[in-house]
N, C-alpha and C. Protein backbone atom coordinates (compact mmCIF):
# COMPACT_ATOMS: atom_id res chain seq x y z
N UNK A 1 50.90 -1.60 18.51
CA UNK A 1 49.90 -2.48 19.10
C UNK A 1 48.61 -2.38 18.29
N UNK A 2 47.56 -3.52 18.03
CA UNK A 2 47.15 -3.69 17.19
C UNK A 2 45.58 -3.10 18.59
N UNK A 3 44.84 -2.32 17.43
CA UNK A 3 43.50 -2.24 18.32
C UNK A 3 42.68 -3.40 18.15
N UNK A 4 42.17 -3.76 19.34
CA UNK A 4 40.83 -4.83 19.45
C UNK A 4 39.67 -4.07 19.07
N UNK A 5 38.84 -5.48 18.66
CA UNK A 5 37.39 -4.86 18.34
C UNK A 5 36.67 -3.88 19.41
N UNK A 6 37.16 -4.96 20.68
CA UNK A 6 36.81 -4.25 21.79
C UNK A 6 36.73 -2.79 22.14
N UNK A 7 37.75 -2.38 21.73
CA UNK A 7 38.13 -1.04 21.44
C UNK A 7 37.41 -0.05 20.49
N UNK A 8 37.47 -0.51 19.30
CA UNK A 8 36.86 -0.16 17.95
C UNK A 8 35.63 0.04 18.88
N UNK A 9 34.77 -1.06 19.15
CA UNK A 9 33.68 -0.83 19.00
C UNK A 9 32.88 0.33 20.56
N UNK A 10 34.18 0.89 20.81
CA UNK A 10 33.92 1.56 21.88
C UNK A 10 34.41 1.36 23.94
N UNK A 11 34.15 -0.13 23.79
CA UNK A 11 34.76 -0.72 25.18
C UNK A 11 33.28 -0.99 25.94
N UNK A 12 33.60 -0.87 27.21
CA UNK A 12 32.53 -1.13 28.32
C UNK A 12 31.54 -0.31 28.33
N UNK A 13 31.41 0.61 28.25
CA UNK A 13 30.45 1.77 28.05
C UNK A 13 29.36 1.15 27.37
N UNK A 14 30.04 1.58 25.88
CA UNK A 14 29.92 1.38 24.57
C UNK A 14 29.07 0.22 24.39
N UNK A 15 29.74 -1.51 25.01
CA UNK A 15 29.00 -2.33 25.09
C UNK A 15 27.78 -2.87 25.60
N UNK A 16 27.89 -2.35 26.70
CA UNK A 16 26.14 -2.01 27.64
C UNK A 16 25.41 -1.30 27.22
N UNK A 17 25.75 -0.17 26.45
CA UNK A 17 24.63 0.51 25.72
C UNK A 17 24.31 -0.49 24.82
N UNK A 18 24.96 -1.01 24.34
CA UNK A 18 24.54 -1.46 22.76
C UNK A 18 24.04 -3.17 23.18
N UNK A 19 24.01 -3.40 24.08
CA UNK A 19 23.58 -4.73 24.58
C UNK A 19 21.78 -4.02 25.42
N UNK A 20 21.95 -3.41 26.11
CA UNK A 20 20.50 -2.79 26.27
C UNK A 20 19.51 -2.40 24.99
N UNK A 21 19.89 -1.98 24.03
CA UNK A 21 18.96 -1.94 23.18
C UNK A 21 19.36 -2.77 22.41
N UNK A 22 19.79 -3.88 22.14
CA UNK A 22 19.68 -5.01 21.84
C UNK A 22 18.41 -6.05 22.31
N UNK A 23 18.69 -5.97 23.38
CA UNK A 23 17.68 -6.42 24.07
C UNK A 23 16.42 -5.65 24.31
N UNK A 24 16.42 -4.36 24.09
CA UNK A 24 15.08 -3.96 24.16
C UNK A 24 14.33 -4.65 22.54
N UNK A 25 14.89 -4.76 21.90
CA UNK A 25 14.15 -5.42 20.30
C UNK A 25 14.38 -6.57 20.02
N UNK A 26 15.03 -7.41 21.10
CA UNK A 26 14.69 -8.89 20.91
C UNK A 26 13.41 -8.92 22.21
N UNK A 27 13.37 -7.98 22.93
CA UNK A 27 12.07 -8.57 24.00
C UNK A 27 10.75 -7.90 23.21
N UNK A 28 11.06 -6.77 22.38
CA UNK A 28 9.83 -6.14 21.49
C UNK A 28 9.59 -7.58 20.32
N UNK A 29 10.09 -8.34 20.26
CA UNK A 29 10.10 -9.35 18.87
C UNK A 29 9.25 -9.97 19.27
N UNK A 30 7.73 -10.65 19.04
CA UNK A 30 6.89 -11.70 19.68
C UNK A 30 7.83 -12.63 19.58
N UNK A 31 8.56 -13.30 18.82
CA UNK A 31 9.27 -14.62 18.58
C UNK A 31 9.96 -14.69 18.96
N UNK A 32 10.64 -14.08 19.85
CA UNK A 32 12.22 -14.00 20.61
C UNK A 32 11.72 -13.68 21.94
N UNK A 33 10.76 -13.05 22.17
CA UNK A 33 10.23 -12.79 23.85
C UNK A 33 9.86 -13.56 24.83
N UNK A 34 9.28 -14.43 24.29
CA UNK A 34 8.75 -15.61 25.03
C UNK A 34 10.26 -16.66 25.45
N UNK A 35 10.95 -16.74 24.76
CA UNK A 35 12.55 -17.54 25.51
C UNK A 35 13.04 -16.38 26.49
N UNK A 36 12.62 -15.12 26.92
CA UNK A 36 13.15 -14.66 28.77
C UNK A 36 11.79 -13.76 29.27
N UNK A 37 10.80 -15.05 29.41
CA UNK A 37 9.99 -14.76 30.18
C UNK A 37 10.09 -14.86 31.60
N UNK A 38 11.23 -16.02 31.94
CA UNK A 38 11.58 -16.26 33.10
C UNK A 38 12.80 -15.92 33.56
N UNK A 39 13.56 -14.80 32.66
CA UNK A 39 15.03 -14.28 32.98
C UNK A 39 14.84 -13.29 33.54
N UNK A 40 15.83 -13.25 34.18
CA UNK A 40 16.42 -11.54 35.09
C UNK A 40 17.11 -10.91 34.04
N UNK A 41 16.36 -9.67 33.90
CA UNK A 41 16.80 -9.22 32.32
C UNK A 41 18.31 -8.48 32.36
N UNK A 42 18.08 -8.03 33.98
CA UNK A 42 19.32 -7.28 34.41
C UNK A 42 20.44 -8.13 34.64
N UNK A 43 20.32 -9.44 34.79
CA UNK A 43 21.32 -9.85 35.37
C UNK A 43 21.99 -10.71 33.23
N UNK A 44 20.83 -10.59 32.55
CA UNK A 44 20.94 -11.44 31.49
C UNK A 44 21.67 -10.17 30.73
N UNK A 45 21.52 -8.81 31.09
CA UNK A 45 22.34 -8.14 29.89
C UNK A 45 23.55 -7.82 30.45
N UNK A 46 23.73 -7.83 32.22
CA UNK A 46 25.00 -8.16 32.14
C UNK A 46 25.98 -8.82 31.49
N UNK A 47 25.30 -10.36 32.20
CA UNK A 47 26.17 -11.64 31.42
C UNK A 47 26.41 -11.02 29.79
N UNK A 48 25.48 -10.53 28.56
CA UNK A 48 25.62 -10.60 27.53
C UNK A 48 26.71 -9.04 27.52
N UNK A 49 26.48 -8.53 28.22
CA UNK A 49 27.75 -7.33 27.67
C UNK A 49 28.83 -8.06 28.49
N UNK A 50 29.19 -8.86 29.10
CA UNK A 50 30.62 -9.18 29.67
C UNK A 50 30.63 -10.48 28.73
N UNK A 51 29.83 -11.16 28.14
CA UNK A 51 30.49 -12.13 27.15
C UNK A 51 30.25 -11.63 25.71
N UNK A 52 29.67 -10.20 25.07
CA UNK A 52 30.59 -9.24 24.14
C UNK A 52 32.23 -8.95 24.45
N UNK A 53 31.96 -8.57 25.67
CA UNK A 53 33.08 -7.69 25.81
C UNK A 53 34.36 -8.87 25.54
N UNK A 54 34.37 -10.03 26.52
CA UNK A 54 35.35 -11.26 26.13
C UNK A 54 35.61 -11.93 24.83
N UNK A 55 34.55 -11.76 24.12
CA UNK A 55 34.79 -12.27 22.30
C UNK A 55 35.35 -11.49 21.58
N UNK A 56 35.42 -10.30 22.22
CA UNK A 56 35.78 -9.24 20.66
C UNK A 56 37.35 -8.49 21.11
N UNK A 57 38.06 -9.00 22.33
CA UNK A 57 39.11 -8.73 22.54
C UNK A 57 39.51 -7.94 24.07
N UNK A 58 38.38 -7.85 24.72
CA UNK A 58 38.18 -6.47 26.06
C UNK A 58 38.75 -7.39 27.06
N UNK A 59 39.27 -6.45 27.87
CA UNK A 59 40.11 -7.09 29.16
C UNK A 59 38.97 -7.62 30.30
N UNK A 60 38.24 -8.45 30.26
CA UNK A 60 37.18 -9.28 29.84
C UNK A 60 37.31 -10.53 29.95
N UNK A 61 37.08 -11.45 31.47
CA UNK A 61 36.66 -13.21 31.00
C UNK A 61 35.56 -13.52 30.98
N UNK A 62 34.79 -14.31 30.59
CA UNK A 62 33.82 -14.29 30.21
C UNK A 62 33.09 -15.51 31.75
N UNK A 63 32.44 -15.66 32.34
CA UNK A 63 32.09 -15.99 33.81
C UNK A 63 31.19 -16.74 33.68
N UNK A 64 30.09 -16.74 32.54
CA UNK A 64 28.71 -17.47 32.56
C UNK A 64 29.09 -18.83 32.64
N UNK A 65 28.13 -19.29 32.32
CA UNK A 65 27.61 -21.03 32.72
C UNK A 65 28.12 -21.13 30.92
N UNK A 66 28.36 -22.50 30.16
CA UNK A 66 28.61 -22.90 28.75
C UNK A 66 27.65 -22.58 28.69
N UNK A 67 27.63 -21.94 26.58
CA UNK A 67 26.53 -21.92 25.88
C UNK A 67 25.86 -22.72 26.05
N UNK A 68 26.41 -24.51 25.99
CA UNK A 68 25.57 -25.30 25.43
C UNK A 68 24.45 -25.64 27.11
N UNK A 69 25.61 -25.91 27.53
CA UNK A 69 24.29 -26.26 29.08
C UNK A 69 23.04 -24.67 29.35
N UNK A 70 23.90 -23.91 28.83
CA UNK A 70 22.20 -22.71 29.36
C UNK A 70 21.22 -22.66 28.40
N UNK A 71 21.94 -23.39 26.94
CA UNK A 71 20.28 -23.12 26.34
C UNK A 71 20.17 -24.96 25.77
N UNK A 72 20.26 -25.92 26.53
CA UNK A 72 20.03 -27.19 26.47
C UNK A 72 18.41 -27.10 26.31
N UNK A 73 18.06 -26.80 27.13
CA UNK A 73 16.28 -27.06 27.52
C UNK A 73 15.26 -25.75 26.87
N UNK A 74 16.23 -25.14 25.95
CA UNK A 74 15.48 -23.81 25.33
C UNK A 74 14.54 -24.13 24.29
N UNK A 75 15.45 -25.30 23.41
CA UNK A 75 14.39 -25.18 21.78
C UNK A 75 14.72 -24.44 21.23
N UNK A 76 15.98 -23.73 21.33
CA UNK A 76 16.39 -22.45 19.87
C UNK A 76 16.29 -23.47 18.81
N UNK A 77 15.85 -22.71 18.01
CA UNK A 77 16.19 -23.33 16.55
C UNK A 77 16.44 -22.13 15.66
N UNK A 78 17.48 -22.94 14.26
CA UNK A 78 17.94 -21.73 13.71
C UNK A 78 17.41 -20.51 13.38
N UNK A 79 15.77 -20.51 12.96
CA UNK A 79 15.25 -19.20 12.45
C UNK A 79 15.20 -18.25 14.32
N UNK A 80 15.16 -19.15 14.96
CA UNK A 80 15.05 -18.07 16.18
C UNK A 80 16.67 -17.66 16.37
N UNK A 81 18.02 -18.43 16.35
CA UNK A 81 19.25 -17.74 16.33
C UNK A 81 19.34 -16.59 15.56
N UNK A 82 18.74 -16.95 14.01
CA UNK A 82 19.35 -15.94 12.88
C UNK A 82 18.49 -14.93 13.19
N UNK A 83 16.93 -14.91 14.29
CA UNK A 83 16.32 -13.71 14.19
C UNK A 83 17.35 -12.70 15.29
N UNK A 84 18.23 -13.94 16.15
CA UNK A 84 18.66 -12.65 17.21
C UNK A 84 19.82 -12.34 16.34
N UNK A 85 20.76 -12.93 15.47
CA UNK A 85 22.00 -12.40 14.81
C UNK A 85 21.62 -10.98 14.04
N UNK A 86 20.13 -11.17 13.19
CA UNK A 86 19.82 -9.43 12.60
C UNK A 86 19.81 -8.83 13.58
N UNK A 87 18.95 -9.06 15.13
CA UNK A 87 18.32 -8.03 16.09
C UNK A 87 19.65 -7.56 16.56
N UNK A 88 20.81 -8.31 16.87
CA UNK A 88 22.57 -8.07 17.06
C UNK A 88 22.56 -6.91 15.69
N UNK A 89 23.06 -7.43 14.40
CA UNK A 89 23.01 -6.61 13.31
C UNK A 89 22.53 -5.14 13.21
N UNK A 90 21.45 -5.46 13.42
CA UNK A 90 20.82 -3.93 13.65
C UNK A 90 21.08 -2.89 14.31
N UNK A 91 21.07 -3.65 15.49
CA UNK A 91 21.69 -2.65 16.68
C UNK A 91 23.46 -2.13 16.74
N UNK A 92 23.64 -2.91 15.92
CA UNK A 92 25.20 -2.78 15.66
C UNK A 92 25.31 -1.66 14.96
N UNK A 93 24.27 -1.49 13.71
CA UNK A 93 23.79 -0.33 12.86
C UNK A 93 23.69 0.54 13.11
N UNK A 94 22.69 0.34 14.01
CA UNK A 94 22.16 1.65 14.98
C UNK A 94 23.03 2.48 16.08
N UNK A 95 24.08 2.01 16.19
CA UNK A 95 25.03 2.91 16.42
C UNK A 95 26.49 2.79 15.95
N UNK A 96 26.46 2.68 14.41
CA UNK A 96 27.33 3.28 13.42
C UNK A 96 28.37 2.33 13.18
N UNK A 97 28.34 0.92 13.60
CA UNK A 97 29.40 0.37 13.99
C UNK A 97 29.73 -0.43 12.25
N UNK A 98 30.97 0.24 11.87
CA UNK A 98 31.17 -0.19 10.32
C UNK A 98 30.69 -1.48 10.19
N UNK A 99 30.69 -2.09 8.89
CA UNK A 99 30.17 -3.08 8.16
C UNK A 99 31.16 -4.63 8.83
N UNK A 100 32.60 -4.20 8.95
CA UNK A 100 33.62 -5.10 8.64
C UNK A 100 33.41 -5.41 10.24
N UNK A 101 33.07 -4.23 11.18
CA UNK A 101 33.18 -4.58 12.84
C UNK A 101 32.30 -5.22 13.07
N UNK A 102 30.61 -5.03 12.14
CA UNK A 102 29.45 -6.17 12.19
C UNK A 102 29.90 -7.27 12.30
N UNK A 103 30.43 -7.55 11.06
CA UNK A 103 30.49 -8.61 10.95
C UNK A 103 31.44 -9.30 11.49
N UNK A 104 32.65 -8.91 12.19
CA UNK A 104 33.25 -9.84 13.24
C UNK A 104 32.79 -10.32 14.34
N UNK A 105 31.86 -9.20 14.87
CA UNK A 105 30.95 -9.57 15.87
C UNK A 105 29.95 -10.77 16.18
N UNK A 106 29.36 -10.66 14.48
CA UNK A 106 28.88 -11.62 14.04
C UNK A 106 29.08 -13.26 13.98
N UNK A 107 30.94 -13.07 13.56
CA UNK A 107 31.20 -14.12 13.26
C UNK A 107 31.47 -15.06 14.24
N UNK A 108 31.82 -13.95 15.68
CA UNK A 108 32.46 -14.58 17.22
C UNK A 108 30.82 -15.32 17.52
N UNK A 109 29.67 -14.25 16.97
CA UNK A 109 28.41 -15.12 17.91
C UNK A 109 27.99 -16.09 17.05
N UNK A 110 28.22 -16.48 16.21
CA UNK A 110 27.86 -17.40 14.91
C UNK A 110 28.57 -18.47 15.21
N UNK A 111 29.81 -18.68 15.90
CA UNK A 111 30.65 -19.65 16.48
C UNK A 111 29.97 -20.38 17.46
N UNK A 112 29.02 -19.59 18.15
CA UNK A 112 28.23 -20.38 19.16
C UNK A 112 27.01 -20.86 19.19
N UNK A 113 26.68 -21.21 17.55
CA UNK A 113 25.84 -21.46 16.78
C UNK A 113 25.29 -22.49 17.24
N UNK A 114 26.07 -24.02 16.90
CA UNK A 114 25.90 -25.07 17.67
C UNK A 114 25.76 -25.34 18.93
N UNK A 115 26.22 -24.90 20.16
CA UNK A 115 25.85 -24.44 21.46
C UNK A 115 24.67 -24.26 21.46
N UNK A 116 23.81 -23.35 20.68
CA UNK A 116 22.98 -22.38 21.21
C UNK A 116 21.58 -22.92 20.44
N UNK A 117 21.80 -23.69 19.49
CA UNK A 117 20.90 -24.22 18.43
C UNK A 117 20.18 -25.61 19.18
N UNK A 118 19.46 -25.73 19.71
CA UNK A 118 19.23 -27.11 20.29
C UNK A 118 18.15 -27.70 19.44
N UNK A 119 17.16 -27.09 18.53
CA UNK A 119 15.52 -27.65 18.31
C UNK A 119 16.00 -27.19 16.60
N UNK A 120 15.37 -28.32 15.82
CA UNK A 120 15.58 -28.15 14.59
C UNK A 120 15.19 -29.81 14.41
């Protein structure tokens, strides 16, 4: 049986940690802070560690609302996506997670590019 990323990258635990300080340095970012001024941060890093956990292979469905309808009325535009894909990156770093597991991670949230991209 083949391991999931899910796995690799630790599982449920693993993913809430690494989604909490994720989010602690996209809310430290002036340019990324101001899009969850009006979020429930607790309820927003849920959602984001249970829709990690569903992209990368974890026994895991993913429950939220579509990408595209939750950030319709946001204004992401690409330099604000690609600032959260490093602040992802980093934190991926920051706890050891090889190069090749980055970047799958990467590539599942990079898929939701268009979704998530509304202002440009």
């Amino acid at each position: 049986m083949t391991e999931t990323l899910y796995t690799r990258l630790g599982g449920e635990d693993a993913l809430t940690v690494v989604v909490d300080r994720f989010y602690d340095r996209v809310l430290a970012d002036e340019r990324l802070a101001p899009f969850f001024e009006d979020v429930d941060m607790q309820q927003q890093r849920a959602h984001q560690a249970q829709f990690l956990s569903a992209v990368t292979g974890g026994p895991v469905e993913y429950t939220g609302a579509d990408m595209a309808s939750v950030h319709a009325d946001l204004d992401v535009g690409r330099a604000d996506f690609d600032a959260i894909a490093t602040h992802l990156d980093d934190t991926l770093a920051e706890f050891d997670v090889d190069e090749a597991d980055r970047e799958a991670v990467l590539a599942e949230f990079g898929s939701y590019e268009d979704a998530i991209v509304t202002a440009d």
